[in-house]
Protein backbone atom coordinates (compact mmCIF):
# COMPACT_ATOMS: atom_id res chain seq x y z
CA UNK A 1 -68.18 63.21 79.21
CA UNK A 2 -69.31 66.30 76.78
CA UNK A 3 -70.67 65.19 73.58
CA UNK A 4 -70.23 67.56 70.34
CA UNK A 5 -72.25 67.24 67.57
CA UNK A 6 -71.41 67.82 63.85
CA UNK A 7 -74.47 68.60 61.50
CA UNK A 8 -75.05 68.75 57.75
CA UNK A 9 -74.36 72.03 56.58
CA UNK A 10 -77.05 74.43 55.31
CA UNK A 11 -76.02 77.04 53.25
CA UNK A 12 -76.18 75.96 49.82
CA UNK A 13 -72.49 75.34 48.43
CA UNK A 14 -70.90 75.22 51.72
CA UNK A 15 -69.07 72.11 50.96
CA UNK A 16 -66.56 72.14 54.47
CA UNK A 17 -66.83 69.95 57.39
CA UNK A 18 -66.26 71.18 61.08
CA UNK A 19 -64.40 68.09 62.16
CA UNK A 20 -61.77 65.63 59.95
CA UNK A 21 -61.92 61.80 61.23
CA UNK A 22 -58.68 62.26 62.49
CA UNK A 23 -60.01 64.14 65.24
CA UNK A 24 -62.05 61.82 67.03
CA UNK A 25 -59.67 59.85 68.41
CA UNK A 26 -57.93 62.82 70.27
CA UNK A 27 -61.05 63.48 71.61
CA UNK A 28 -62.14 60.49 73.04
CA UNK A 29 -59.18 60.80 74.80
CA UNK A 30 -59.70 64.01 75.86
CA UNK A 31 -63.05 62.63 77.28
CA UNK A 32 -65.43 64.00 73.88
CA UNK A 33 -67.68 61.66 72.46
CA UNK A 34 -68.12 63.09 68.96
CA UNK A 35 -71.61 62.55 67.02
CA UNK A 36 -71.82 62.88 63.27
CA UNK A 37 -74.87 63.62 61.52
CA UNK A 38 -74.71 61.29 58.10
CA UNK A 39 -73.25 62.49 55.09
CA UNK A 40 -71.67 65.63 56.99
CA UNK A 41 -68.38 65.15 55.96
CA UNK A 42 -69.39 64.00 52.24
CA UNK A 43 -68.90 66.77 50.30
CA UNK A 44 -65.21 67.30 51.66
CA UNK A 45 -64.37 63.87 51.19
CA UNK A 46 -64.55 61.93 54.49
CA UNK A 47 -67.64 59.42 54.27
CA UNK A 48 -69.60 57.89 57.67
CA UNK A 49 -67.32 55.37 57.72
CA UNK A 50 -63.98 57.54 58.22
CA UNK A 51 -65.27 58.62 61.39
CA UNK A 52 -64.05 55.62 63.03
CA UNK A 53 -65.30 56.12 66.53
CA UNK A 54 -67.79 58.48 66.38
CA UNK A 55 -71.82 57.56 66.40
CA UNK A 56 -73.37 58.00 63.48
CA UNK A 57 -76.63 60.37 63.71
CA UNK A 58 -79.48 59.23 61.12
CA UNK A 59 -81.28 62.43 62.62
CA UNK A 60 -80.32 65.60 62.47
CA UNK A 61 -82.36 65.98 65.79
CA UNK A 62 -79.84 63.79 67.46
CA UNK A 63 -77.05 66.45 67.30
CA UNK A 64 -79.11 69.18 67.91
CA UNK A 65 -81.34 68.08 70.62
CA UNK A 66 -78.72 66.16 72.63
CA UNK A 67 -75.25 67.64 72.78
CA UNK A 68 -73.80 69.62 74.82
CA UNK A 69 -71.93 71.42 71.64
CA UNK A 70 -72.20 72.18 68.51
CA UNK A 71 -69.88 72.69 65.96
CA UNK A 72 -70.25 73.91 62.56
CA UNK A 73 -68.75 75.70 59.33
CA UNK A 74 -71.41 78.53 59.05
CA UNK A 75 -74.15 80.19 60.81
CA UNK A 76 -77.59 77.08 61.64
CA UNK A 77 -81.46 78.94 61.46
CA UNK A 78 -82.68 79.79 64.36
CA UNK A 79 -85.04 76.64 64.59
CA UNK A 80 -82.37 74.96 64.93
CA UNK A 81 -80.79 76.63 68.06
CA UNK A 82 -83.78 76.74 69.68
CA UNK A 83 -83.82 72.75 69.48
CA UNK A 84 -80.63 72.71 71.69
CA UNK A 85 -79.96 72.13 75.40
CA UNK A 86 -80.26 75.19 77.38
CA UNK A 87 -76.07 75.66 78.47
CA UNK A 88 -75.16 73.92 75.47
CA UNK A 89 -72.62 75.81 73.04
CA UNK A 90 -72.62 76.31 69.78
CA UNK A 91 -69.65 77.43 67.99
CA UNK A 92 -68.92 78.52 64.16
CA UNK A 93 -68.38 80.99 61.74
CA UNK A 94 -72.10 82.91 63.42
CA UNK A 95 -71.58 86.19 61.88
CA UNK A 96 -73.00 87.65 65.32
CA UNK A 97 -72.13 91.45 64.23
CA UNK A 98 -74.75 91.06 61.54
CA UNK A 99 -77.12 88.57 62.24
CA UNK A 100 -79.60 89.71 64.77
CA UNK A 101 -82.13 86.68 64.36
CA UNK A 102 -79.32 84.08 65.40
CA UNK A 103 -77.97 86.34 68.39
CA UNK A 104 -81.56 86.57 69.62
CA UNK A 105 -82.13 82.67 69.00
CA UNK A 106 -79.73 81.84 71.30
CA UNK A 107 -80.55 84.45 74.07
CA UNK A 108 -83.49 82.75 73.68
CA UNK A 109 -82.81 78.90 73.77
CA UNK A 110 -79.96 80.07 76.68
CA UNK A 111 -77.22 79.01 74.33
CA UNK A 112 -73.63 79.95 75.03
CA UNK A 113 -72.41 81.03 71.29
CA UNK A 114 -68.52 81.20 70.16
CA UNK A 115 -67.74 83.00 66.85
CA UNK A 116 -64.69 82.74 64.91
CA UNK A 117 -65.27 86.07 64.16
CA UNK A 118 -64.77 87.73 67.03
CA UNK A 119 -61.69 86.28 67.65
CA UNK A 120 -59.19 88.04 69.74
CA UNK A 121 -56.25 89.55 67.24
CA UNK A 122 -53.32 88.58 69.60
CA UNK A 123 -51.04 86.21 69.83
CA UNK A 124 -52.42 83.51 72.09
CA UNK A 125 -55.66 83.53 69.60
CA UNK A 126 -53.69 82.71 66.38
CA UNK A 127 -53.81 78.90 66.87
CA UNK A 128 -57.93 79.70 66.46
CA UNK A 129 -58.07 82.02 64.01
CA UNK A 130 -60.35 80.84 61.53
CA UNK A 131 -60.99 84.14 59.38
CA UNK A 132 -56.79 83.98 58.53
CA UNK A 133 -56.75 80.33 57.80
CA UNK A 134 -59.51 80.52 55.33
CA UNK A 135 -58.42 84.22 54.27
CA UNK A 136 -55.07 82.34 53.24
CA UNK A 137 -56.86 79.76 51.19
CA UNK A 138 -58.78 82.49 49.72
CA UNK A 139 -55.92 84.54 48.33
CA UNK A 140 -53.99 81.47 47.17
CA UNK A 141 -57.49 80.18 45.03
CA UNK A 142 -57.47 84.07 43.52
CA UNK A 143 -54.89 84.15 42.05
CA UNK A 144 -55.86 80.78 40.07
CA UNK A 145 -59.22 82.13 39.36
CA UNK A 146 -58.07 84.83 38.09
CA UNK A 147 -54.84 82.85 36.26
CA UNK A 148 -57.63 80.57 34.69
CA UNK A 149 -60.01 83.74 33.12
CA UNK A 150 -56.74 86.14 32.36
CA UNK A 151 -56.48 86.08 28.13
CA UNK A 152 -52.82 85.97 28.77
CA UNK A 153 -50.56 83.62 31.13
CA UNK A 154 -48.65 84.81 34.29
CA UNK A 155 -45.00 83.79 33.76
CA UNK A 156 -42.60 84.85 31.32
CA UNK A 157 -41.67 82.53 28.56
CA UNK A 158 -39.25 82.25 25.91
CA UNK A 159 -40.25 80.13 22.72
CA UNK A 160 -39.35 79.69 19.47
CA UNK A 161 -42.23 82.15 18.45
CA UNK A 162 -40.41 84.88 20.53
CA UNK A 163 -40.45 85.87 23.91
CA UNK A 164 -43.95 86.26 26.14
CA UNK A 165 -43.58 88.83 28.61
CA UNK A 166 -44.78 88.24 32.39
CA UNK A 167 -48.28 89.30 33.51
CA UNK A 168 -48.35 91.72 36.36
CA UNK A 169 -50.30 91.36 38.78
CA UNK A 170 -51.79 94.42 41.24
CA UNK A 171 -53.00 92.97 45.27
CA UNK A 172 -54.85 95.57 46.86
CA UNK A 173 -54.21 95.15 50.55
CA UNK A 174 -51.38 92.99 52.17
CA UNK A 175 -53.12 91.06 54.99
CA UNK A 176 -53.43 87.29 54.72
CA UNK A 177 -55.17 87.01 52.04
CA UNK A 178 -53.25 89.64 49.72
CA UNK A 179 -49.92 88.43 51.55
CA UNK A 180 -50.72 84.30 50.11
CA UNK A 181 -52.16 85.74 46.78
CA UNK A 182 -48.55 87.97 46.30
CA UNK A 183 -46.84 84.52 47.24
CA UNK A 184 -49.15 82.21 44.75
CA UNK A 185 -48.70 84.94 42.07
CA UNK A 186 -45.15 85.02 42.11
CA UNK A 187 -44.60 81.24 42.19
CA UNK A 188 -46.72 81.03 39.28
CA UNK A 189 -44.24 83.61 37.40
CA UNK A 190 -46.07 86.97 37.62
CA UNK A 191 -44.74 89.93 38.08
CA UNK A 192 -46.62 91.23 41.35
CA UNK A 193 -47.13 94.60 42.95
CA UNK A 194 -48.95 95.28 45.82
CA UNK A 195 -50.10 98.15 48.19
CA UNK A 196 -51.57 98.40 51.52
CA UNK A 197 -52.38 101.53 53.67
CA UNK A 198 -50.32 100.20 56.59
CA UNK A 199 -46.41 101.00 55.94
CA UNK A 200 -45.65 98.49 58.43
CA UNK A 201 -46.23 95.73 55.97
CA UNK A 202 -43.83 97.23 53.12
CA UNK A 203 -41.20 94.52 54.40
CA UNK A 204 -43.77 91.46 54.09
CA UNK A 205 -44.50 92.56 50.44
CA UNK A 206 -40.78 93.10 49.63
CA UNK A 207 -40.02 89.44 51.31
CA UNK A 208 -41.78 87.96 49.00
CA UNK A 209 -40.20 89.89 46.07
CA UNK A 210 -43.25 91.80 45.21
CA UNK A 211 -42.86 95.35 44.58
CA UNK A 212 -44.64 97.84 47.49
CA UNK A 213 -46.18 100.71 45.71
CA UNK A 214 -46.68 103.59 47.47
CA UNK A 215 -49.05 106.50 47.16
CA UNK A 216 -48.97 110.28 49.21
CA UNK A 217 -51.45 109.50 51.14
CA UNK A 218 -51.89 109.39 55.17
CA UNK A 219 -51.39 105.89 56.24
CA UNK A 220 -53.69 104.07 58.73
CA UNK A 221 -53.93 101.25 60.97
CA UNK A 222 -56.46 100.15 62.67
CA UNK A 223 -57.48 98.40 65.78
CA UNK A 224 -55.87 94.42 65.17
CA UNK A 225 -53.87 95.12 62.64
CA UNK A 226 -56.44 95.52 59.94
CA UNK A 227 -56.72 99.12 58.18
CA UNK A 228 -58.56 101.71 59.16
CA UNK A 229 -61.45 103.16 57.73
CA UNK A 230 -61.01 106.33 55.22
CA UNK A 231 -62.98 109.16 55.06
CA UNK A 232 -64.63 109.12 51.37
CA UNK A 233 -62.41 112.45 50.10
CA UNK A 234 -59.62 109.74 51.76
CA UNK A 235 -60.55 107.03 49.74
CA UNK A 236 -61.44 109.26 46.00
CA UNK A 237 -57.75 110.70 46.60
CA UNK A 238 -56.36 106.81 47.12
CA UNK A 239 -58.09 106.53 43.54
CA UNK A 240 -56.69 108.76 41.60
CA UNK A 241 -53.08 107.86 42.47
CA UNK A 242 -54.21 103.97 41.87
CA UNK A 243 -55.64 104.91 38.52
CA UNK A 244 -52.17 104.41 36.67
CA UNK A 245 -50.94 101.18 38.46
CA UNK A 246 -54.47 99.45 37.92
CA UNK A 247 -54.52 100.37 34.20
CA UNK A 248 -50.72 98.61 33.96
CA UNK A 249 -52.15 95.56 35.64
CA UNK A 250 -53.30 92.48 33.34
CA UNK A 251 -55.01 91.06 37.09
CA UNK A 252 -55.88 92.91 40.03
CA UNK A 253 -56.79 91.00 43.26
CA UNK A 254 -58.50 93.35 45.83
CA UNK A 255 -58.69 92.25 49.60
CA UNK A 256 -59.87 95.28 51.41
CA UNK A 257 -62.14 94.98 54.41
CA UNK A 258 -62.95 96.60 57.43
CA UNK A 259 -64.97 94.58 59.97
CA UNK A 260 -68.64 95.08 60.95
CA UNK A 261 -68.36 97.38 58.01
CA UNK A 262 -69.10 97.63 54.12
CA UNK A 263 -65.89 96.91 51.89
CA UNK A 264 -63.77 100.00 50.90
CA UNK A 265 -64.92 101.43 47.26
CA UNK A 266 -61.16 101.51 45.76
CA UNK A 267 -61.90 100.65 42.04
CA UNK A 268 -64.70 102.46 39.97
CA UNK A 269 -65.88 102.57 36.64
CA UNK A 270 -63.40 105.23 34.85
CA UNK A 271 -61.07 102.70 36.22
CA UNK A 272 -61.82 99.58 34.34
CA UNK A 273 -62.38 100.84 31.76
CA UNK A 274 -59.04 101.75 31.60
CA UNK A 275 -57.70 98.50 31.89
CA UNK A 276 -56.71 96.24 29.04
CA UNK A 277 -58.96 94.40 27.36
CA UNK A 278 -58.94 90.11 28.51
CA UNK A 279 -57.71 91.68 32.32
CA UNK A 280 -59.18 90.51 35.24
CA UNK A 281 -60.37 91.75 38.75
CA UNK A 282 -60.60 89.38 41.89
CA UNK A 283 -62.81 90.59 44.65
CA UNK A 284 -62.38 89.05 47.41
CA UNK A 285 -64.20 91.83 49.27
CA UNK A 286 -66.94 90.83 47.19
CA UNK A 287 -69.00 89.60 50.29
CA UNK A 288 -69.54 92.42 52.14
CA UNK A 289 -70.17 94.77 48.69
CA UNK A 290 -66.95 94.50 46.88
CA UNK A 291 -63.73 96.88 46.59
CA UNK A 292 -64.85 97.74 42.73
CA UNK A 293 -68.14 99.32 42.09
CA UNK A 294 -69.19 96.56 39.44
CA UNK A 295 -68.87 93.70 41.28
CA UNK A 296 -71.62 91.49 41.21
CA UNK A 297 -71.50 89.45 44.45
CA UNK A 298 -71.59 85.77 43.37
CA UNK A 299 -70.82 86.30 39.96
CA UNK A 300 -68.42 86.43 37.25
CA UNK A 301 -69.28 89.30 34.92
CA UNK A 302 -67.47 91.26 32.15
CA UNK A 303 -68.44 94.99 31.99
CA UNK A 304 -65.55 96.73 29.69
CA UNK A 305 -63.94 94.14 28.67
CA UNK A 306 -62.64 93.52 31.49
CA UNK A 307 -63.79 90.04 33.78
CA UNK A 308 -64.88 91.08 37.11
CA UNK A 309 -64.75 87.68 39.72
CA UNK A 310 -67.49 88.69 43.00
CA UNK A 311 -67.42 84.79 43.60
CA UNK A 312 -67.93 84.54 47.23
CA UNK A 313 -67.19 81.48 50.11
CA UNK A 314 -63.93 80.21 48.11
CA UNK A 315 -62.31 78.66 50.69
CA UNK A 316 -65.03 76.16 50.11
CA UNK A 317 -63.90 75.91 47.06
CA UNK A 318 -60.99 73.42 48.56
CA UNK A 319 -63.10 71.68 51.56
CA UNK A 320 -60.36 68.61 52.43
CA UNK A 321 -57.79 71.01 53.06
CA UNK A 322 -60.21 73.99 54.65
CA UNK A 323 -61.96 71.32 56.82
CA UNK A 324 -58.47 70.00 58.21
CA UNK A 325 -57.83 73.77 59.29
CA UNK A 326 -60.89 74.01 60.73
CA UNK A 327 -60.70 71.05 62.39
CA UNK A 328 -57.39 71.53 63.75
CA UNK A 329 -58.54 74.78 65.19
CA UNK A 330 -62.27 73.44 66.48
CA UNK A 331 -59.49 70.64 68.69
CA UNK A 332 -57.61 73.27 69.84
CA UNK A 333 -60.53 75.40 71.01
CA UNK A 334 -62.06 72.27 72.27
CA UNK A 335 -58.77 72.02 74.81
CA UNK A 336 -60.10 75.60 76.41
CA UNK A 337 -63.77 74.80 77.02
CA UNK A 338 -63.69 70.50 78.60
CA UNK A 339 -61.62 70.13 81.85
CA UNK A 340 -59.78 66.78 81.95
CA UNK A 341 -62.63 64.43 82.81
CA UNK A 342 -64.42 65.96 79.41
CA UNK A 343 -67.15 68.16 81.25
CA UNK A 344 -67.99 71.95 80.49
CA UNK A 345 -65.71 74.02 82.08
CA UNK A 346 -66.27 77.50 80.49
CA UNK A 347 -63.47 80.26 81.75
CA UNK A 348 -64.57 83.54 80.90
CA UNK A 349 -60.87 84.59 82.09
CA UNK A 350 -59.16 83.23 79.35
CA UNK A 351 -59.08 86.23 76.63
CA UNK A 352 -59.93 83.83 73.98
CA UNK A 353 -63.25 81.86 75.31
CA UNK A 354 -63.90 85.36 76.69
CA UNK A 355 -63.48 87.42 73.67
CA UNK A 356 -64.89 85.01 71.04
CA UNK A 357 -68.34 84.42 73.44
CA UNK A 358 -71.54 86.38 71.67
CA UNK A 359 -73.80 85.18 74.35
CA UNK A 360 -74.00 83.30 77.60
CA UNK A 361 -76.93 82.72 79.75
CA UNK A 362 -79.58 84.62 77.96
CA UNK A 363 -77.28 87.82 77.39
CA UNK A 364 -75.41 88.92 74.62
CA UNK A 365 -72.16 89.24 76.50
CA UNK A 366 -70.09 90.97 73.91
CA UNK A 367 -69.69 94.51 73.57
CA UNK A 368 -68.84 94.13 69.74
CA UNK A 369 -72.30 92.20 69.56
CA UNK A 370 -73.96 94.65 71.49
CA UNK A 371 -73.13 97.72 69.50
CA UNK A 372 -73.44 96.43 66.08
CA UNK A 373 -76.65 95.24 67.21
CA UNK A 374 -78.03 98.40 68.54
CA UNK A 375 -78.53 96.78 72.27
CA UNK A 376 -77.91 98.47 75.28
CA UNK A 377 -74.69 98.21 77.29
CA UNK A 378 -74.16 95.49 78.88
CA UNK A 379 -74.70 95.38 82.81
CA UNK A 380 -71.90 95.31 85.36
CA UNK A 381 -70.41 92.24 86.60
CA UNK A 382 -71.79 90.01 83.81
CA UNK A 383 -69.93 87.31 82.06
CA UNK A 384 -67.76 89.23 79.57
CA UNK A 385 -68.97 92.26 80.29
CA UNK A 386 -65.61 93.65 80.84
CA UNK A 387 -64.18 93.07 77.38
């Protein structure tokens, strides 16, 4: 039987849990013995006692020393991984593209490591697809962010002072999180436009009776789905035509990202300043830079008049409801990596355990790991090395 382990969290303000008490039950059955570190699930709002079934660890040692895998919300130190089981797994949101010291931790320690983030973009992967299930909770808490610091209110009302007109509201990019912020904004009354440089998702905006606006420029898409990367006389030309439709806006939510890479520059100074006085600006790009140019990751800051929100890890921001996604998810990915009887039965030809695996076995096994890393390719014949 495979034990998994659920530690405190570490990063300060990470408030989600890995595993809801619901879970454990399915497990057992599934031949997972869950451990719990004390007060893990605290913060989200399931106490020791919720896990009905689970042992409780007093020690954080006890999860990290003894399981065979470990599950978490973010990325542990590298002490910590070195404390675990050679062939144990360890599985989370690791940030592998970027984080050099953890990827060489667990080459060390011989640590098989699964990242959300590298997540195959097909359909089999959805069911584990962390970065949209927290990218939807993100763009639905923008919108009330940036309801709550707007000087004016989002829906149209008629009183016996008069009529108050609608707020508009301007989404930059129309993935999942620009796709649940349109839907949030419009429930709440706004009047919402939105733009994207994929055409294909005109027809998502429009379903949700936001307005696409469109600019004469060359429309990309990427690799997954996600955008493409512009050139920077490519992105200055995108900002000249947005210049007018930002400076209508009383709340502009901006969701563009390109992975491994440093947000898209879309919003600069001449343009907020152009904006009305009591608007607002979500980034929600603020954590890899920021789509406007004064965004202060972390922060809430007014430069113009206008309040800039760089507030970063919101889906934390609602940890019962994040922690039963990710919980949901961490089961389902569970089902792929324990055979019947509960023991390890890693399959390197499934495209998910395949594609989401950083390293195995002392090797960083993923290409995507390997080049944003800097490392050399990876040899013939090794696990993953084909992907």
């Amino acid at each position: 039987m495979a034990t998994l382990g659920i530690p405190n969290e570490t990063h300060t303000g990470e408030t989600r849990v890995a595993l809801t008490p619901d879970a454990v039950k399915r497990l057992e059955r599934v031949g997972v013995k869950v451990v719990i570190e004390s007060g893990a699930g605290e913060a989200a709002g399931f106490d020791d006692a919720s896990y009905a079934g689970a042992a409780i660890a007093t020690d954080a040692d006890e999860v990290w020393s003894a399981c065979d895998i470990v599950a978490m919300v973010g990325a542990p130190g590298p002490d910590r991984i070195l404390q675990m089981k050679r062939g144990a797994i360890l599985i989370g949101m690791l940030n592998p593209l970027r984080n050099d010291e953890l990827v060489s931790a667990c080459v060390q320690a011989g640590v098989t490591a699964l990242s959300y983030e590298l997540v195959p973009r097909t359909s089999r992967a959805q069911s584990v697809d962390v970065l949209s299930a927290m990218s939807s909770l993100a763009g639905y808490k923008a919108v009330l962010l940036g309801a709550s610091h707007l000087s004016r209110q989002l829906p149209m009302m008629m009183t016996a002072a008069g009529t108050i007109r609608a707020s508009t509201v301007f989404v930059i990019g129309a993935g999942v999180a620009g796709l649940q912020a349109i839907a949030t904004a419009k429930r709440l009354g706004a009047v919402v436009q939105a733009y994207d440089l994929r055409p294909a998702v005109k027809e998502q905006v429009e379903s949700l009776g936001a307005r696409f606006v469109e600019f004469q420029i060359e429309k990309k898409e990427g690799a997954g789905g996600y955008a493409a990367a512009q050139s920077e006389s490519e992105q200055e030309q995108q900002r000249r035509q947005m210049h007018a439709v930002i400076a209508g806006a009383d709340l502009v939510i901006t969701t563009a990202a390109v992975p491994g890479r440093p947000a898209p520059k879309l919003i600069d100074d001449g343009m907020v300043r152009a904006m009305a006085r009591g608007s607002v600006i979500v980034d929600l790009a603020a954590e890899t830079g920021g789509n406007c140019t004064l965004t202060s990751p972390g922060r809430i800051i007014t430069e113009h008049g206008v309040t800039i929100i760089g507030l970063t890890g919101l889906p934390a921001t609602i940890p019962f409801h994040a922690s039963q996604m990710l919980s949901r998810i961490l089961t389902t990915l569970l089902s792929l990596l324990v055979d019947k009887k509960g023991n390890l039965a890693l399959n390197f030809e499934d495209e998910v355990v395949a594609g989401m695996t950083a390293t195995h076995d002392g090797e960083i096994v993923s290409p995507r790991v390997r080049e944003a890393l800097g490392r050399s390719p990876q040899t013939a014949g090794a696990p993953g090395a084909s992907r």
